[in-house]
Protein backbone atom coordinates (compact mmCIF):
# COMPACT_ATOMS: atom_id res chain seq x y z
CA UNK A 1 -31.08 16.03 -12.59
CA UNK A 2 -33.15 15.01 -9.82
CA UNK A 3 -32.65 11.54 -8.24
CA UNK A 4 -36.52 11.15 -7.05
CA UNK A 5 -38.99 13.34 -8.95
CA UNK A 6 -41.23 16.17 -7.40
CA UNK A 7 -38.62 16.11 -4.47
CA UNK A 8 -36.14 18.71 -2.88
CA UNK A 9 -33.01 16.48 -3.54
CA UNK A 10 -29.58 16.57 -4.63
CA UNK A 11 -28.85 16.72 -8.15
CA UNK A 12 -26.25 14.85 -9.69
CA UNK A 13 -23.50 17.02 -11.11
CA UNK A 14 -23.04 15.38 -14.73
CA UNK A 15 -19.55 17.34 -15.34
CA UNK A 16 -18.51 16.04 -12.19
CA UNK A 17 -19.11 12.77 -13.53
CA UNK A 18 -16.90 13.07 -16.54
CA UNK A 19 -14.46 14.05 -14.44
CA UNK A 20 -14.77 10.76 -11.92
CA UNK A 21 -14.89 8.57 -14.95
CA UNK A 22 -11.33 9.68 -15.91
CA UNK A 23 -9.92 10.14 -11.84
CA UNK A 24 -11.49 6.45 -11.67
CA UNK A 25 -9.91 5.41 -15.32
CA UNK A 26 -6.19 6.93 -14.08
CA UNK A 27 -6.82 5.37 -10.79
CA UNK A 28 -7.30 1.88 -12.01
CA UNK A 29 -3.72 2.35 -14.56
CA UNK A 30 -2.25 3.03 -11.75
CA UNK A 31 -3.12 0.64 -9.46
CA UNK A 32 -2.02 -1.95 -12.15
CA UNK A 33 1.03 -0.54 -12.32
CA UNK A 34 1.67 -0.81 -8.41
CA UNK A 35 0.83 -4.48 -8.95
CA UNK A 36 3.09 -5.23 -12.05
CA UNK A 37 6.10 -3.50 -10.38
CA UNK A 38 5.57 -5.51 -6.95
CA UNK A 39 5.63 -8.93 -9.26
CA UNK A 40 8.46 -7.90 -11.37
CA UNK A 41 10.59 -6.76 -8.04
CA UNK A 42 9.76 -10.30 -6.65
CA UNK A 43 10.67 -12.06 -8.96
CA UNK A 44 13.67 -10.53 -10.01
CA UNK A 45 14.88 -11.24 -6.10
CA UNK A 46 13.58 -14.63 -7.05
CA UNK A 47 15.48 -15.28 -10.63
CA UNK A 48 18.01 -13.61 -9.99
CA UNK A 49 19.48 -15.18 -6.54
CA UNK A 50 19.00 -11.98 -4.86
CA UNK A 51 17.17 -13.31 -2.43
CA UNK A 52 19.07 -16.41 -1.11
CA UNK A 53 22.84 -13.97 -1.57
CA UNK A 54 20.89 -11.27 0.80
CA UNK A 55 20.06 -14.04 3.63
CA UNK A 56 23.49 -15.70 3.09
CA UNK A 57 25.16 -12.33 3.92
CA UNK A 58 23.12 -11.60 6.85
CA UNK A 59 24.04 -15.00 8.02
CA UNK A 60 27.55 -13.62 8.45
CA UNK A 61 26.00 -11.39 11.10
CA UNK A 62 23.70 -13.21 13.01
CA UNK A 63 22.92 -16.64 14.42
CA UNK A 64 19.38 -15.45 15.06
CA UNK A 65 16.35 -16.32 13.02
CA UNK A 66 14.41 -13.42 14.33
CA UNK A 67 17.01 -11.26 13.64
CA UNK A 68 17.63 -12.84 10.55
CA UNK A 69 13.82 -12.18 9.71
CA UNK A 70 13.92 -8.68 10.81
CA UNK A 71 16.93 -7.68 9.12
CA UNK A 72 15.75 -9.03 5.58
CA UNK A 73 12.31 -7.88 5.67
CA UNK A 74 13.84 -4.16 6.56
CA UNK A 75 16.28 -4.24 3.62
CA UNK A 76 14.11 -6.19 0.91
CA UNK A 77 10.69 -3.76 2.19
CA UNK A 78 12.82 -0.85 2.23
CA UNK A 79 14.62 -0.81 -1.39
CA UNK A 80 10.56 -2.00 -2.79
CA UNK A 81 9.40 1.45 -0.94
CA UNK A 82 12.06 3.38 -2.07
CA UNK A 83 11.22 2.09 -5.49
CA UNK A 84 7.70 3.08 -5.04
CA UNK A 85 7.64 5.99 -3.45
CA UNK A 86 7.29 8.27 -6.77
CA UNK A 87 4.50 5.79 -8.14
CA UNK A 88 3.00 6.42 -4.39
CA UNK A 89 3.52 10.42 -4.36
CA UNK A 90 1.77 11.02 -7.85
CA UNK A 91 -1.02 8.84 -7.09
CA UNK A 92 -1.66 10.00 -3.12
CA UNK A 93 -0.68 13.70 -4.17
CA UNK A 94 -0.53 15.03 -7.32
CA UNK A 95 -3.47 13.30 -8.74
CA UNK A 96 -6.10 13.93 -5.56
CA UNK A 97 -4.67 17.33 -6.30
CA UNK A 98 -5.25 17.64 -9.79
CA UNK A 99 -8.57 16.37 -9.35
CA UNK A 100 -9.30 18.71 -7.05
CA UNK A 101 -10.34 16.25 -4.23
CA UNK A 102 -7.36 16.37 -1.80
CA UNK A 103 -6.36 19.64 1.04
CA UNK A 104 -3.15 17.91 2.12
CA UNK A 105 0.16 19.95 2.35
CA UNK A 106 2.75 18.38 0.72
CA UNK A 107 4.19 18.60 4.57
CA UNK A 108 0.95 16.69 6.19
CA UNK A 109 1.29 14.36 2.93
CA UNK A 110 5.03 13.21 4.33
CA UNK A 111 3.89 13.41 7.39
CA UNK A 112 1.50 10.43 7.22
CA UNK A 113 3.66 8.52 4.63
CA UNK A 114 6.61 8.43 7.56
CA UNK A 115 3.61 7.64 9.81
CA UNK A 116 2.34 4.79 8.10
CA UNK A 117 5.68 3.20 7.11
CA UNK A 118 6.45 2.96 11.53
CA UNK A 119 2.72 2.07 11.99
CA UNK A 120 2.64 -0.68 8.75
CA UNK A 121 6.21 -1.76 9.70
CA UNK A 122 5.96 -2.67 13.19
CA UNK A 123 2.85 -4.66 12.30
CA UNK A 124 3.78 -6.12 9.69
CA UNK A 125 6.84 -7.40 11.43
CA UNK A 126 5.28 -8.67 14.11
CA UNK A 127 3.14 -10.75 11.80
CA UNK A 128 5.80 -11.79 10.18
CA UNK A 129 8.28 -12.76 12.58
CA UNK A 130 5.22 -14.66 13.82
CA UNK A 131 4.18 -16.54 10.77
CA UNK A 132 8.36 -17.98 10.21
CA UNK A 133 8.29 -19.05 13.98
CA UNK A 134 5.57 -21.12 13.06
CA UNK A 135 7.00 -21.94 9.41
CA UNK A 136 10.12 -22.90 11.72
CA UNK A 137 8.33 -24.84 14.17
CA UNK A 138 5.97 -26.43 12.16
CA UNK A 139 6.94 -26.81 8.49
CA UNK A 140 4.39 -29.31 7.54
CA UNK A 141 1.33 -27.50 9.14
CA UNK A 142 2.76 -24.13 9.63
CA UNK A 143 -0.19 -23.02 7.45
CA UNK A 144 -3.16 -24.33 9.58
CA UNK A 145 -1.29 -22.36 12.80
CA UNK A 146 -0.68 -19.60 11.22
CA UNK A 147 -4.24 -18.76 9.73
CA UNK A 148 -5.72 -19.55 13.39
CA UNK A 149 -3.04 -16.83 14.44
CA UNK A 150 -3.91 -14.56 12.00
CA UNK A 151 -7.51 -15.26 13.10
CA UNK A 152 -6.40 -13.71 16.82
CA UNK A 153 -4.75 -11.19 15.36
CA UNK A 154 -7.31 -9.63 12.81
CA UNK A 155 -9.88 -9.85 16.02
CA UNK A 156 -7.49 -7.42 18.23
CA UNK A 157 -6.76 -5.30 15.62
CA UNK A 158 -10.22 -4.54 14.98
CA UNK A 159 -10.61 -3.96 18.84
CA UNK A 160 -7.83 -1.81 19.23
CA UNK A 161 -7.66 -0.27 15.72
CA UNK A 162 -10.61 3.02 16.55
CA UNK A 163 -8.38 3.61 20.26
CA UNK A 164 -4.66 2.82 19.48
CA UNK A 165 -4.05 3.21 15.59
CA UNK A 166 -6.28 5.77 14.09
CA UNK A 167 -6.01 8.33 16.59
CA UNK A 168 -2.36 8.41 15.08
CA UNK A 169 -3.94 9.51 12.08
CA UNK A 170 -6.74 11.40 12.61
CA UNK A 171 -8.57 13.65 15.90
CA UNK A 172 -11.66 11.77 17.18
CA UNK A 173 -14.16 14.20 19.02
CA UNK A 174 -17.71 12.83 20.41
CA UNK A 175 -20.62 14.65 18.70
CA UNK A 176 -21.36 17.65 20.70
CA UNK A 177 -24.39 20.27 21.48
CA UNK A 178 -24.17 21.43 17.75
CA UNK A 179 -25.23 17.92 16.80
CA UNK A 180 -27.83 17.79 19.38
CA UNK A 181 -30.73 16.40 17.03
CA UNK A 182 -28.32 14.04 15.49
CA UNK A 183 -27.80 12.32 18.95
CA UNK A 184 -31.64 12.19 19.29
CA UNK A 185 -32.14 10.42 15.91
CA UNK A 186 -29.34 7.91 16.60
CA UNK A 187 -30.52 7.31 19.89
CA UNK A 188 -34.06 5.95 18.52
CA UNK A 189 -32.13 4.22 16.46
CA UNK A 190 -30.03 2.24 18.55
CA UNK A 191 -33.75 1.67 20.46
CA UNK A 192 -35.87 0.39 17.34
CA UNK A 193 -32.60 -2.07 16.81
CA UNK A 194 -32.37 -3.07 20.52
CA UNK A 195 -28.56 -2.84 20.22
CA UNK A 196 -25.87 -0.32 21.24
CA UNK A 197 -22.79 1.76 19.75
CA UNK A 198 -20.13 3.00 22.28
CA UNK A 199 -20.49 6.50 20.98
CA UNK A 200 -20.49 8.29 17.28
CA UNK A 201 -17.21 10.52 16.80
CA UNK A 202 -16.03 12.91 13.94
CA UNK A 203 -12.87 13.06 12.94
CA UNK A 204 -11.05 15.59 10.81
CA UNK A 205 -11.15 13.93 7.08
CA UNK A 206 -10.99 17.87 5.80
CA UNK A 207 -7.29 18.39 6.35
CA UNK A 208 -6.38 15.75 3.87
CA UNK A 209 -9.77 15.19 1.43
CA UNK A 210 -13.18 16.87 0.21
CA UNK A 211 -14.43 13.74 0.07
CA UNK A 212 -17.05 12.22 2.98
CA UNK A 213 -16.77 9.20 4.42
CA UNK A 214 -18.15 7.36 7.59
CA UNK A 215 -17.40 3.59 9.07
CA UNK A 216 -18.60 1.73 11.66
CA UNK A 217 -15.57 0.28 13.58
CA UNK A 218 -13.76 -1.41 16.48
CA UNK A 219 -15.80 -4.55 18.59
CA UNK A 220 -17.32 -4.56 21.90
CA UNK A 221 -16.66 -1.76 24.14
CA UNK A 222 -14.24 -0.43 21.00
CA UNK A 223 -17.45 -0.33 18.69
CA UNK A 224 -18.12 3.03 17.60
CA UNK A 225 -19.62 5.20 14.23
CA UNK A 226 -17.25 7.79 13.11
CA UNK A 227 -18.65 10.50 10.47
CA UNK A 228 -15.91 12.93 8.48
CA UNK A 229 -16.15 16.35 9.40
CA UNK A 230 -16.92 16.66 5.86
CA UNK A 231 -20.08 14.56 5.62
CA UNK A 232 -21.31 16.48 8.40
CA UNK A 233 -20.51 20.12 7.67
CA UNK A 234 -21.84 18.84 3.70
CA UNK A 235 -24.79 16.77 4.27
CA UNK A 236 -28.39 17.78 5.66
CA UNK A 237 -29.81 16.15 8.87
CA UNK A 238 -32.09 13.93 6.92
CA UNK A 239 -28.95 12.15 5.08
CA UNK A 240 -26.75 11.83 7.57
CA UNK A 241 -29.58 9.95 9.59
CA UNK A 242 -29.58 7.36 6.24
CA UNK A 243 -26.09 7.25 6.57
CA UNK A 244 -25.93 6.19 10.47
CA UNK A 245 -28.55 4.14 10.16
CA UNK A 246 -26.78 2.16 7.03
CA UNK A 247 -23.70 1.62 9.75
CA UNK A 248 -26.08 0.66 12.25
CA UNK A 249 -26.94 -1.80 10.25
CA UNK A 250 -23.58 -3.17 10.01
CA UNK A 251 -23.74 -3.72 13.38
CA UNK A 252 -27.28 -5.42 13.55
CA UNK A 253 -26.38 -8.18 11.17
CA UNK A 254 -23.09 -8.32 12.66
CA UNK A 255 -21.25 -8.00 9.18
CA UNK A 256 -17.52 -7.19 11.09
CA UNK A 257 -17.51 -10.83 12.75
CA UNK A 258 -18.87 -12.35 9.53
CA UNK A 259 -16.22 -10.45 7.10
CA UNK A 260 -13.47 -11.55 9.77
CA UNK A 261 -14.33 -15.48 9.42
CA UNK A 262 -14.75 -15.38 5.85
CA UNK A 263 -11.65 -13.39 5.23
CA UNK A 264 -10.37 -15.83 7.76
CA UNK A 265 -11.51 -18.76 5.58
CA UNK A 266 -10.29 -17.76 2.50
CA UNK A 267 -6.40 -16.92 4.33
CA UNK A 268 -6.07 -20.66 5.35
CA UNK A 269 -6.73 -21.44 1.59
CA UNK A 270 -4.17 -19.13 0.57
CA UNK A 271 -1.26 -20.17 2.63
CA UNK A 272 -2.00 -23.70 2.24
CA UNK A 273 -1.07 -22.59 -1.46
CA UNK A 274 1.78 -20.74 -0.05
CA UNK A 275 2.94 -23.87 1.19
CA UNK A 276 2.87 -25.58 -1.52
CA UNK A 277 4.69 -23.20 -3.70
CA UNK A 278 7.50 -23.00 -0.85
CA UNK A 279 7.77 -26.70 -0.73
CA UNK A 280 8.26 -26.31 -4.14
CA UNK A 281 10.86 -23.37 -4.11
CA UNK A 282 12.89 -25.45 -1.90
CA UNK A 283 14.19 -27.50 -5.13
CA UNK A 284 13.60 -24.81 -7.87
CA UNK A 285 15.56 -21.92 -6.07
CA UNK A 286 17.97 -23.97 -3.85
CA UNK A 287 15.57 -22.34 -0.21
CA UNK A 288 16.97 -24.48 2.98
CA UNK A 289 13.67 -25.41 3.58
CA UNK A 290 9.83 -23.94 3.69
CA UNK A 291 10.94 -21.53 6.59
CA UNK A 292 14.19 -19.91 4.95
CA UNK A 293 13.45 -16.44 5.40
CA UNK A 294 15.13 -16.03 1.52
CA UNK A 295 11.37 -17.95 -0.13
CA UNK A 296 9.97 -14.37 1.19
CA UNK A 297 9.99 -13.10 -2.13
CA UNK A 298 7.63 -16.10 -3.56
CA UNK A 299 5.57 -16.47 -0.28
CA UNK A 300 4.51 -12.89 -1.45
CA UNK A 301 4.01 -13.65 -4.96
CA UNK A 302 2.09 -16.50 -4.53
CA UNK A 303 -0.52 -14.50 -1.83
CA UNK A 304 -0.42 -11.58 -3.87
CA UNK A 305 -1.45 -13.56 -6.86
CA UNK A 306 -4.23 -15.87 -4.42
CA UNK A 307 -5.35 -11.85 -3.22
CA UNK A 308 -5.71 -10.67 -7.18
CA UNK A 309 -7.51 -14.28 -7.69
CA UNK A 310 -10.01 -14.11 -4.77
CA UNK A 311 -10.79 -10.49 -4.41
CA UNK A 312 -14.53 -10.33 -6.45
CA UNK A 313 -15.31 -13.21 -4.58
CA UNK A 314 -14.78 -10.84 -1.38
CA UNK A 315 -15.81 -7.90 -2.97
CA UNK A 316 -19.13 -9.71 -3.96
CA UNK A 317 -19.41 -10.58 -0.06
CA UNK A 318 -18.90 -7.35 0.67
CA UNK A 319 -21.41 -5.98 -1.70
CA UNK A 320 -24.20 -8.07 -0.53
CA UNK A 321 -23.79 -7.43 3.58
CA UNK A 322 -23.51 -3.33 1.90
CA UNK A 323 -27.21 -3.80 0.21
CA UNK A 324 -28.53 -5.63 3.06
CA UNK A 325 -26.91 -2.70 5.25
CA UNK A 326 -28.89 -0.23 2.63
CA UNK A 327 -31.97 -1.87 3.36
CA UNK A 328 -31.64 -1.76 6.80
CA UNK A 329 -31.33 1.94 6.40
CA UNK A 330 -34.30 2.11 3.85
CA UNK A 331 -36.63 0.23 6.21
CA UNK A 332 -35.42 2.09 10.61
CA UNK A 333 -35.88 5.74 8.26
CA UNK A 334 -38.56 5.08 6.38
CA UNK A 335 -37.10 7.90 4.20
CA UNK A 336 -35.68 7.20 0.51
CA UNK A 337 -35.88 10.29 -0.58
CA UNK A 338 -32.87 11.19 2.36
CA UNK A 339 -31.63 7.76 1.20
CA UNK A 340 -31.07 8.62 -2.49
CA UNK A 341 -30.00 12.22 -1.85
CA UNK A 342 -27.05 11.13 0.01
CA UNK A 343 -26.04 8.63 -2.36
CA UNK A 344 -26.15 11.21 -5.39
CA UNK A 345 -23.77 13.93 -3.07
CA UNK A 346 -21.70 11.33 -2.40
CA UNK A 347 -21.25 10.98 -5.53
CA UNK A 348 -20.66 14.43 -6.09
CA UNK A 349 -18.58 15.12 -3.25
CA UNK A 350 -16.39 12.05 -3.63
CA UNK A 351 -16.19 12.16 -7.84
CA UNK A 352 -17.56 8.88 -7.75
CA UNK A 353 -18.59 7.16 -10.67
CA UNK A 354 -22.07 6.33 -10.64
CA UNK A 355 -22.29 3.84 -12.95
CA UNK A 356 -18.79 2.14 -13.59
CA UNK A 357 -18.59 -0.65 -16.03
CA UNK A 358 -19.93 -3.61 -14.98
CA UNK A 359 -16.65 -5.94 -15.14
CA UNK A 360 -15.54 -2.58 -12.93
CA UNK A 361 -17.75 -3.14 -10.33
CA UNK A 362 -17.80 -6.88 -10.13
CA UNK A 363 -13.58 -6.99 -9.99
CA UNK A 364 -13.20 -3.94 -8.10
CA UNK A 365 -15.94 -2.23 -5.85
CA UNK A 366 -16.22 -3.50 -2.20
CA UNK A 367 -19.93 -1.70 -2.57
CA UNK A 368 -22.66 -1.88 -5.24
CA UNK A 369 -22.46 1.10 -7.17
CA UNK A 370 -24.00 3.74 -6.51
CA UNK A 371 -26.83 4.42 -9.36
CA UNK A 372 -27.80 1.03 -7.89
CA UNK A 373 -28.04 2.13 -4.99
CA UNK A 374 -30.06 5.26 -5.77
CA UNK A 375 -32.64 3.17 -7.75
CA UNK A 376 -32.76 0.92 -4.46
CA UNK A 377 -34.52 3.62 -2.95
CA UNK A 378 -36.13 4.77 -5.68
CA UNK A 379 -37.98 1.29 -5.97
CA UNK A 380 -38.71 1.33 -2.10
CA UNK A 381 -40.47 4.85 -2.33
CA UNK A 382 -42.43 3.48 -5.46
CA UNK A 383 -43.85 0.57 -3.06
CA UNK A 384 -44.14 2.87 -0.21
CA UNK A 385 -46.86 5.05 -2.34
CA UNK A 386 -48.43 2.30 -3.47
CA UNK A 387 -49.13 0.40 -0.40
């Protein structure tokens, strides 16, 4: 069917969409699933005195609390991977497969699991051994510290995340000559909103997905659009041009700095919770105190649980800054008719759902969906015609 009548536009494959609602419907089991078997492994660490035995062994190795920290977080994060790792190959591989949305070699597939377990790890350590030498340091307000660190650390990980950690994952090429007109149209752009991008880069999304995808990224001199090679070998001029201009509008209302503080916001709540429930662990489960490396089993319960809790209050966030980023689009191109044709091959491309459930979309989707979005622009051509 077409999206904006009397208009060259793409049409909305309805067997596609009986095909997202069920990806989207196995998606969702799954995902609860993931969550149900992280809960039940913590807390079996938890009630069964796993957890405290495992640090009281590694005691009898080392003196060091950063060692100690290292040691347990590689042992009790390894055995949970392990554990998940066929939950993790059926729904990364077999089901994108099945679906007939994924190009990834079972080898490429590895490949990036082993690359994302260093990458995740030595982050993730880091932030941890961080977080219990403040926990150690400062047991009463370990929480305050450790959000403002966290703060510092979400900021240079944005900057260094589209230079140092993605390239590890995907090849980042400048648009060239072939993309000539493209560069012209995002160069007005960047004029009408007074503001500039260091650069707009595709990067290789086809040897793993068919699905398109693009993301504004980094800050300051790291701040950059990057389009999938499959949006642009898919998508006509006209719709990419919606679609930079809807990340260029990220930019304008500065929506990265504003996500950072508010997810910053809502992380002090969280481990002020966190330290709570260790204070209270120290009686319950016999922990030497709030920074005994043993409560990591509850700390990640208890943020897990705050992360379930909080997320469609983030999501709703989230969806807002994306419909004022749609507008932004709607009103630099003047052209919803581009506008609503992307939208609908997204859809297409990506087996989206285009109209989940509403308790769906409120819970789950960082973005409104995408019928919404459609009749966003339909409404805006309607006034355009009229004025």
């Amino acid at each position: 069917m077409n999206i904006i009548t009397g208009m060259e536009t793409a049409e909305l494959d309805l067997n596609r969409q009986k095909k997202a609602k069920e990806y989207s419907r196995i998606s969702r089991r799954l995902m609860l699933v993931d969550l149900a078997l992280t809960g039940i492994y913590a807390l079996v660490w938890l009630l069964l005195g796993w957890s405290a035995g495992l640090r009281g062994w590694l005691e009898g190795f080392t003196n060091s609390p950063w060692l100690l920290v290292a040691l347990f977080a590689l042992i009790f994060g390894g055995i949970y991977s392990l554990i998940d790792l066929p939950l993790s190959y059926y729904s990364g591989f077999v089901l994108p497969h099945r679906f007939g949305q994924s190009n990834q070699t079972l080898k490429g597939w590895i490949s990036d699991q082993v690359k994302s377990l260093l990458v995740n790890g030595v982050i993730g350590l880091l932030l941890l051994e961080v977080v219990y030498a403040v926990l150690r340091a400062f047991p009463d307000t370990w929480w305050v510290w450790a959000a403002a660190l966290m703060l510092l650390f979400s900021v240079v990980f944005s900057t260094l995340a589209p230079v140092l950690l993605m390239p590890i994952f995907y090849k980042f090429v400048p648009l060239g000559e072939e993309h000539a007109d493209l560069v012209a149209r995002l160069k007005r752009l960047f004029e009408q909103a007074g503001t500039q991008v260091k650069g707009v880069y595709r990067f290789d999304m086809s040897r793993r997905t068919k699905s398109a995808n693009a993301a504004l990224t980094g800050l300051g001199s790291t701040r950059r659009i990057i389009l999938g090679d499959t949006l642009l070998d898919e998508f006509t001029a006209d719709e990419i041009e919606t679609v930079l201009a809807h990340e260029l509008g990220h930019h304008v209302n500065r929506d990265i700095p504003l996500l950072i503080l508010s997810q910053t916001l809502t992380t002090v709540l969280g481990l002020f919770f966190a330290h709570l429930a260790l204070r209270w662990g120290v009686g319950q489960f016999g922990f030497q105190g709030v920074g005994d490396i043993a409560a990591l089993p509850l700390f990640m319960l208890v943020m897990g649980v705050f992360g379930l809790v909080t997320m469609p209050l983030g999501n709703a966030l989230s969806r807002w800054r994306e419909r004022m980023a749609d507008q932004y689009a709607l009103d630099a191109t003047q052209n919803p008719r581009a506008f609503a044709s992307a939208m609908t091959r997204l859809a297409n491309q990506n087996l989206a759902e285009v109209d989940p459930e509403p308790w769906v979309e409120f819970l789950l989707y960082s973005h409104p969906a995408l019928e919404k979005r459609i009749m966003m622009a339909n409404r805006y051509a309607e006034k355009a015609r009229a004025a």
